[in-house]
N, C-alpha and C. Protein backbone atom coordinates (compact mmCIF):
# COMPACT_ATOMS: atom_id res chain seq x y z
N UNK A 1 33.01 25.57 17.49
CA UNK A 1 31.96 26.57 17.47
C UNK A 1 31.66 27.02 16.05
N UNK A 2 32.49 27.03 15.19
CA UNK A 2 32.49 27.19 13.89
C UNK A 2 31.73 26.66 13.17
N UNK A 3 31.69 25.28 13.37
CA UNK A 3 30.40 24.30 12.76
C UNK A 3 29.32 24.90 13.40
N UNK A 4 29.46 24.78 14.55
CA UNK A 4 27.78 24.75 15.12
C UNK A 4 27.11 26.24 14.20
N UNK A 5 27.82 27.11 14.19
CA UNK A 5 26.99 28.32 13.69
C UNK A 5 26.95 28.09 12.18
N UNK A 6 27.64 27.30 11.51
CA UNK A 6 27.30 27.24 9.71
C UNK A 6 26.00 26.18 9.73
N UNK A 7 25.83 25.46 11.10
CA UNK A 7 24.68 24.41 11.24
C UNK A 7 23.53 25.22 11.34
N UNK A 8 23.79 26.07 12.44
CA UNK A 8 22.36 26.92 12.84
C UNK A 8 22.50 27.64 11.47
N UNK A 9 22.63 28.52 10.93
CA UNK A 9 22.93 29.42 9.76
C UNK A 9 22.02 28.38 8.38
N UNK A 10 22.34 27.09 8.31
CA UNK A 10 21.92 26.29 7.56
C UNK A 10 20.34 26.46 7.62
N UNK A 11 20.11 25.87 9.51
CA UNK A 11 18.78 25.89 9.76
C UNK A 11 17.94 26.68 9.66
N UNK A 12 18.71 27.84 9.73
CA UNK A 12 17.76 28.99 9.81
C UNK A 12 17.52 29.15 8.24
N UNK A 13 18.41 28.94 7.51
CA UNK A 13 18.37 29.46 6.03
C UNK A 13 16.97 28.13 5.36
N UNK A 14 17.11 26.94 5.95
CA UNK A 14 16.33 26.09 5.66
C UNK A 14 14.72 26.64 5.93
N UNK A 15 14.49 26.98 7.19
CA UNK A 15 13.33 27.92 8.03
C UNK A 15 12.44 28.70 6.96
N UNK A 16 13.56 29.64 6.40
CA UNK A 16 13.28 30.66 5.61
C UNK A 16 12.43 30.05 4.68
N UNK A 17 13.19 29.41 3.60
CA UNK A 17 12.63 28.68 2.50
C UNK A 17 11.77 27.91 2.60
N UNK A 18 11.43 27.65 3.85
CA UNK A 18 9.96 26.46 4.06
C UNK A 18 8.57 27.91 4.21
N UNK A 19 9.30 28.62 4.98
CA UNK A 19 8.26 29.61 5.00
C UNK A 19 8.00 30.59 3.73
N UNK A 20 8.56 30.68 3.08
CA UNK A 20 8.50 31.67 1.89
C UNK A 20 7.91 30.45 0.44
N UNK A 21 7.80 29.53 0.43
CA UNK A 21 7.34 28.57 -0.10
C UNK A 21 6.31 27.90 -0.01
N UNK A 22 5.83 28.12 1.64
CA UNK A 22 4.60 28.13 2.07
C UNK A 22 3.89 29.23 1.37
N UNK A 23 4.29 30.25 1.58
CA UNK A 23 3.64 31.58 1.27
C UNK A 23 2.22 31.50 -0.07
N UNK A 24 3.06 30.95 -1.12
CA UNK A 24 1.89 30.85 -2.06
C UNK A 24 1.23 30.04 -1.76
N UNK A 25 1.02 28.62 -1.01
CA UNK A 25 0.19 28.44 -0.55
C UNK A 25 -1.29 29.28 -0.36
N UNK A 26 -0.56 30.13 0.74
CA UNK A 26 -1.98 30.76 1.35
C UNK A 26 -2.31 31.88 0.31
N UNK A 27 -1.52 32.58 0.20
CA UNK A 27 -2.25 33.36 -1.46
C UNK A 27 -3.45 33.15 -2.19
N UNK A 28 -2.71 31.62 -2.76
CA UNK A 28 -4.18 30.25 -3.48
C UNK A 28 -5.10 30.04 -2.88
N UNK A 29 -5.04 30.27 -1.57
CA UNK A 29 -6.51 30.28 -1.28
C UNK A 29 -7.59 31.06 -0.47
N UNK A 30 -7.29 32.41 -1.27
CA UNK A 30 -7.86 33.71 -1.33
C UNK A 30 -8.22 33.56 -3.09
N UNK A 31 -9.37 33.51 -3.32
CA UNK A 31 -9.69 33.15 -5.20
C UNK A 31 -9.16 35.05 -5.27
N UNK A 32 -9.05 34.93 -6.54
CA UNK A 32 -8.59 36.41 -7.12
C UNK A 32 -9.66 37.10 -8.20
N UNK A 33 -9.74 37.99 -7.71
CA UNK A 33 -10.73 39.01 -8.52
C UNK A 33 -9.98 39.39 -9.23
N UNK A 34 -10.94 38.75 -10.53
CA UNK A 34 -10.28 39.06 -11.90
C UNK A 34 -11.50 40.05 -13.44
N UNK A 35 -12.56 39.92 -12.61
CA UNK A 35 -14.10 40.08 -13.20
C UNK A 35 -14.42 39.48 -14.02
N UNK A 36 -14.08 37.97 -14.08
CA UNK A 36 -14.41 37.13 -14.96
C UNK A 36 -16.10 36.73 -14.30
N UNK A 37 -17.17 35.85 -14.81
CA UNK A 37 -18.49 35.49 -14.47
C UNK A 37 -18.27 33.96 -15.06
N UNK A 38 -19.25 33.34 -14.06
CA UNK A 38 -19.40 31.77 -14.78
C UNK A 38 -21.22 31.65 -14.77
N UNK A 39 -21.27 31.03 -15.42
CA UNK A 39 -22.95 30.84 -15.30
C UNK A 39 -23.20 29.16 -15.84
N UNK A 40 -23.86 28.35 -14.83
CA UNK A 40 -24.02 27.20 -15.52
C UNK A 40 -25.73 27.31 -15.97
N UNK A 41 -25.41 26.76 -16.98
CA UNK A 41 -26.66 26.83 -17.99
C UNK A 41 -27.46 25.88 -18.35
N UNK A 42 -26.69 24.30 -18.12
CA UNK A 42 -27.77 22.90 -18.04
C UNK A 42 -27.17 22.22 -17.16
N UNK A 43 -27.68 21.47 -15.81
CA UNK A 43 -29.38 21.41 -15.76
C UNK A 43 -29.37 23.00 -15.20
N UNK A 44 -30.64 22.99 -14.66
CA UNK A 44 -31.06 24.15 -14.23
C UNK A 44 -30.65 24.10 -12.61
N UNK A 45 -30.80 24.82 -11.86
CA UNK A 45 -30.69 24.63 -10.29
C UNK A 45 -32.09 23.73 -9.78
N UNK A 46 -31.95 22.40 -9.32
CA UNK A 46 -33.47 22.11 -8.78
C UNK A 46 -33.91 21.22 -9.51
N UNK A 47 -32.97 20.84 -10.79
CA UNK A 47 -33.60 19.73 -12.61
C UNK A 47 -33.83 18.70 -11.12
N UNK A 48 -34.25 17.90 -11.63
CA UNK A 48 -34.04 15.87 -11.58
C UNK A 48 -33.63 15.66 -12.99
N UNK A 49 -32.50 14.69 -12.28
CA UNK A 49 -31.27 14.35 -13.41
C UNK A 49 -31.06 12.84 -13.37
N UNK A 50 -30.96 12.20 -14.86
CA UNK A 50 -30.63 10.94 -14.21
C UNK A 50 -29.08 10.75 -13.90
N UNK A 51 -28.72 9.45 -13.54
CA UNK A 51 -27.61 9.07 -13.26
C UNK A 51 -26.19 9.59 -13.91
N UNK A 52 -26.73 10.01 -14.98
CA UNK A 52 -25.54 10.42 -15.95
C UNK A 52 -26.06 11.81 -16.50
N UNK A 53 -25.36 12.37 -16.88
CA UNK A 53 -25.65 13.84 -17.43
C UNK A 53 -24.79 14.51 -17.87
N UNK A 54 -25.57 15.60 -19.10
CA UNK A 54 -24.14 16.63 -19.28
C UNK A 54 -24.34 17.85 -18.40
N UNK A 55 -23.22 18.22 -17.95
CA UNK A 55 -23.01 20.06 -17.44
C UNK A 55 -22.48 21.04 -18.35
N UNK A 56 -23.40 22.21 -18.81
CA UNK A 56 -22.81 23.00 -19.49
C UNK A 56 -22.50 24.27 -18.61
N UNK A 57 -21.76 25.00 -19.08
CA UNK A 57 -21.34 26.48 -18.22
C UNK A 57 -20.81 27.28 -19.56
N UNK A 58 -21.03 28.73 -18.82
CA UNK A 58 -20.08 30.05 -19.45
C UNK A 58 -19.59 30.66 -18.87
N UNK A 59 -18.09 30.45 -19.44
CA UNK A 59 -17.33 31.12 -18.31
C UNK A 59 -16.87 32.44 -19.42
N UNK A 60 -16.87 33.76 -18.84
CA UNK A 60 -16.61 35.10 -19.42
C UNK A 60 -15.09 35.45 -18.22
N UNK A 61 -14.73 35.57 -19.32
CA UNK A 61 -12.68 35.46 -19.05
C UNK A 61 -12.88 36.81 -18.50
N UNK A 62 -12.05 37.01 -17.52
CA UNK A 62 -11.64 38.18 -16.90
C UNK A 62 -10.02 38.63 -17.33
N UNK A 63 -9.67 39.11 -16.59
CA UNK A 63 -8.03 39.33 -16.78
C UNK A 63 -7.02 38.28 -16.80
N UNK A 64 -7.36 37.34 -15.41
CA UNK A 64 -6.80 35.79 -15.51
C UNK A 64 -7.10 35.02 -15.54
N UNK A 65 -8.82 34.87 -15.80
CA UNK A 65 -9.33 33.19 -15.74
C UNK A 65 -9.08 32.61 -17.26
N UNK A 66 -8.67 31.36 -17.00
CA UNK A 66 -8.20 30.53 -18.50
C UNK A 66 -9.13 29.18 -18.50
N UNK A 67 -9.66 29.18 -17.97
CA UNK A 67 -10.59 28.07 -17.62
C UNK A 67 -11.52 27.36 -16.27
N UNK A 68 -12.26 26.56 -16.12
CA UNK A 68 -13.05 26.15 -14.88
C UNK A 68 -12.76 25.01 -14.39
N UNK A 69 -13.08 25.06 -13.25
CA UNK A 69 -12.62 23.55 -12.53
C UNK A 69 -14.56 23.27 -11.62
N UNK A 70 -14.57 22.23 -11.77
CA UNK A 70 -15.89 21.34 -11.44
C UNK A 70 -15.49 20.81 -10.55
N UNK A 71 -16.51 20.67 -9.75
CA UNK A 71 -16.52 20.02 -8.12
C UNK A 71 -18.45 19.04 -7.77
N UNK A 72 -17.93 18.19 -7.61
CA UNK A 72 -19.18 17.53 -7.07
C UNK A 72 -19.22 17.20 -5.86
N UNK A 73 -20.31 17.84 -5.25
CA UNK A 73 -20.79 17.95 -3.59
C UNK A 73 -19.01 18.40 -3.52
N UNK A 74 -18.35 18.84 -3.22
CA UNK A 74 -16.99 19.82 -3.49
C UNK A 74 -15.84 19.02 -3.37
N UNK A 75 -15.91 18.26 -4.41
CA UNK A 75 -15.25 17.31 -4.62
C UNK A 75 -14.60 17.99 -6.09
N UNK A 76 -13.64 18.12 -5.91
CA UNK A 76 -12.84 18.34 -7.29
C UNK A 76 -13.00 17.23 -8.37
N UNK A 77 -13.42 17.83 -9.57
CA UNK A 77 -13.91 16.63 -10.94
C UNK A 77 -12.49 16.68 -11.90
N UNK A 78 -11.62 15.79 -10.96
CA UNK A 78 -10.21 16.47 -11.90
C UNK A 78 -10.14 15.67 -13.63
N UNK A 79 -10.10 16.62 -14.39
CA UNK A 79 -10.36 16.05 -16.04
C UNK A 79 -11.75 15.78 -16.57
N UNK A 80 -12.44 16.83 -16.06
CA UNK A 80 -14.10 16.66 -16.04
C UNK A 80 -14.08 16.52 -17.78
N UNK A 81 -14.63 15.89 -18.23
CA UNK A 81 -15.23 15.90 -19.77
C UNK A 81 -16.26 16.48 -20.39
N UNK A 82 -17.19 17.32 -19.11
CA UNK A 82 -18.37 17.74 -19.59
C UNK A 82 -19.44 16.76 -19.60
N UNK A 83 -19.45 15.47 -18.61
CA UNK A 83 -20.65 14.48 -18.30
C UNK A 83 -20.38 13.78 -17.07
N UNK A 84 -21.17 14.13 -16.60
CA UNK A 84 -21.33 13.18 -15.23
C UNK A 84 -21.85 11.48 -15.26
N UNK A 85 -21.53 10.93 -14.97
CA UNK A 85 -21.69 9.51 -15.24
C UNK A 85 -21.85 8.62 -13.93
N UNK A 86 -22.70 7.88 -14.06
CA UNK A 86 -22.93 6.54 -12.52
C UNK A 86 -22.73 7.73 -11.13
N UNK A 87 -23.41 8.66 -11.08
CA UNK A 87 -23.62 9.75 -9.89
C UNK A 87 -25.10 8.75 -9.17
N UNK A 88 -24.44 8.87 -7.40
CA UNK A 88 -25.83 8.30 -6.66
C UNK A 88 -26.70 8.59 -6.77
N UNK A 89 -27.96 8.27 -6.54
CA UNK A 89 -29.34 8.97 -6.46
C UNK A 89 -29.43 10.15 -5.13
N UNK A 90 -30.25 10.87 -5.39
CA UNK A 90 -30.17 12.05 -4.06
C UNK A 90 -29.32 13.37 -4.22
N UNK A 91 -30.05 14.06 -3.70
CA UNK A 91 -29.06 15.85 -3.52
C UNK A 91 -27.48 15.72 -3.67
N UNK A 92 -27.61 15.98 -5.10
CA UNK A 92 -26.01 16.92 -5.44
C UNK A 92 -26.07 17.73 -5.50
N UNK A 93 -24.85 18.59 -4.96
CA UNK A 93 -24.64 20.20 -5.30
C UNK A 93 -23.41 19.90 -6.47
N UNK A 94 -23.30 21.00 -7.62
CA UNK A 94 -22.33 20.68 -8.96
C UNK A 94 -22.00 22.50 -8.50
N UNK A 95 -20.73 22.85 -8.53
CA UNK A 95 -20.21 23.75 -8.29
C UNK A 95 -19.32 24.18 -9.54
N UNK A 96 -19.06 24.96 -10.28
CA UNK A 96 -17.88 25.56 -11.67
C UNK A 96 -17.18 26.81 -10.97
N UNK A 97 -16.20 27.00 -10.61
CA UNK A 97 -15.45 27.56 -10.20
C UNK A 97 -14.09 28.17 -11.91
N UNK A 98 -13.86 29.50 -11.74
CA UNK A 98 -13.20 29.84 -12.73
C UNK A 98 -11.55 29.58 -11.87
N UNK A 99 -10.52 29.58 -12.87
CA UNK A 99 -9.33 29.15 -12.55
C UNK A 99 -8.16 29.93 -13.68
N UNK A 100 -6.89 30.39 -13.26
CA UNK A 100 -6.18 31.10 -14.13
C UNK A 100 -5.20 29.43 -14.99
N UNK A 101 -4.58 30.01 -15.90
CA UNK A 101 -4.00 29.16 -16.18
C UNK A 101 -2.64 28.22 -15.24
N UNK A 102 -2.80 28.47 -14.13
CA UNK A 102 -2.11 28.25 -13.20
C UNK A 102 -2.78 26.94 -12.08
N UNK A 103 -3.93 27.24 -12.36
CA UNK A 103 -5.31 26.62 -11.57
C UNK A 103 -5.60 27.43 -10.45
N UNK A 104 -4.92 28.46 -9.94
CA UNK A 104 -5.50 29.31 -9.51
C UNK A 104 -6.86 29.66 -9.18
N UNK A 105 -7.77 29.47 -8.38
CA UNK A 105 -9.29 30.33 -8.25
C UNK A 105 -9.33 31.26 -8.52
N UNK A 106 -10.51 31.83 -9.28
CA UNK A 106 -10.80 33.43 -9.11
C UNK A 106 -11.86 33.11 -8.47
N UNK A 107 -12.53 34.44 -8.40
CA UNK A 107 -13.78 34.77 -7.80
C UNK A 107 -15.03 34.15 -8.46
N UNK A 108 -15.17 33.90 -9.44
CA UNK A 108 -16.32 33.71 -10.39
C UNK A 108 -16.65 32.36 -9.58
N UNK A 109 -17.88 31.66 -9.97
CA UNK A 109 -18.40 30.85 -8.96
C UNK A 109 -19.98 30.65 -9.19
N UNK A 110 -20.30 29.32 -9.88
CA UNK A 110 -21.65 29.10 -10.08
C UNK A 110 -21.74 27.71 -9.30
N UNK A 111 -22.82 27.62 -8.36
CA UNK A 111 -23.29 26.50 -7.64
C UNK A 111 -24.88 26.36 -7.95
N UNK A 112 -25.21 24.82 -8.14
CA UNK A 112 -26.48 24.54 -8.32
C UNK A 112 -26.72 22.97 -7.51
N UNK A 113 -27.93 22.85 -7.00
CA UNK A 113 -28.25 21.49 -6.69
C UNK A 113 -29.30 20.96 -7.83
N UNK A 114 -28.75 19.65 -8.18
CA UNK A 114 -29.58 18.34 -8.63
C UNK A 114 -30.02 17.36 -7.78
N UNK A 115 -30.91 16.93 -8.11
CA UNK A 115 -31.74 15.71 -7.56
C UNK A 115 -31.82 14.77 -8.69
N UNK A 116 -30.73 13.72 -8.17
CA UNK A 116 -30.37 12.37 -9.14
C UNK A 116 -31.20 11.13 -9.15
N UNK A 117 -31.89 10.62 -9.76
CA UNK A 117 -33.43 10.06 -9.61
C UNK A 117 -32.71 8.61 -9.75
């Protein structure tokens, strides 16, 4: 009986740590108000763009944003360079999302659609 309860005791202690590890999980994805602003500034919402393009943005730092993360049609642009390249023809949405140095979301949040000719 001795084992069996340092087994359960184990399991349960295992339980714990899956759940408390989960935890930040869900945190991350509640973005955090930090009063940072993003504003993308080229193209415009609505341009026709060709195949390739640059995206510019401003992102105004809040308390924790350290930088932006890019998403096409919401597709994460992981290591974006600041140009879009060989994009299909037809309705994109380009999304800039602010991020702490953690990658964290905040609140800040500029979405625009292009039309890729």
């Amino acid at each position: 009986m001795h084992v069996m309860g340092r087994i359960w005791f184990m399991g349960l202690g295992i339980a714990l740590v899956g759940c408390l590890s989960g935890a930040p999980v869900f945190a991350a994805d509640k973005p955090i108000e930090d009063g940072s602003k993003i504003m993308i500034t080229s193209p415009k919402d609505g341009d026709k763009v060709s195949d390739s393009f640059d995206l510019k943005y401003e992102l105004t730092k809040g308390s924790q944003a350290a930088h932006a993360h890019v998403f096409l049609d919401d597709q994460y642009q992981k290591g974006f360079s600041g140009a879009f390249k060989g994009v299909s023809r037809g309705t994109h949405q380009i999304t800039v999302k602010g991020a702490t140095k953690d990658h964290a979301l905040v609140t800040a949040t500029h979405s625009i659609t292009v039309d890729v000719q």
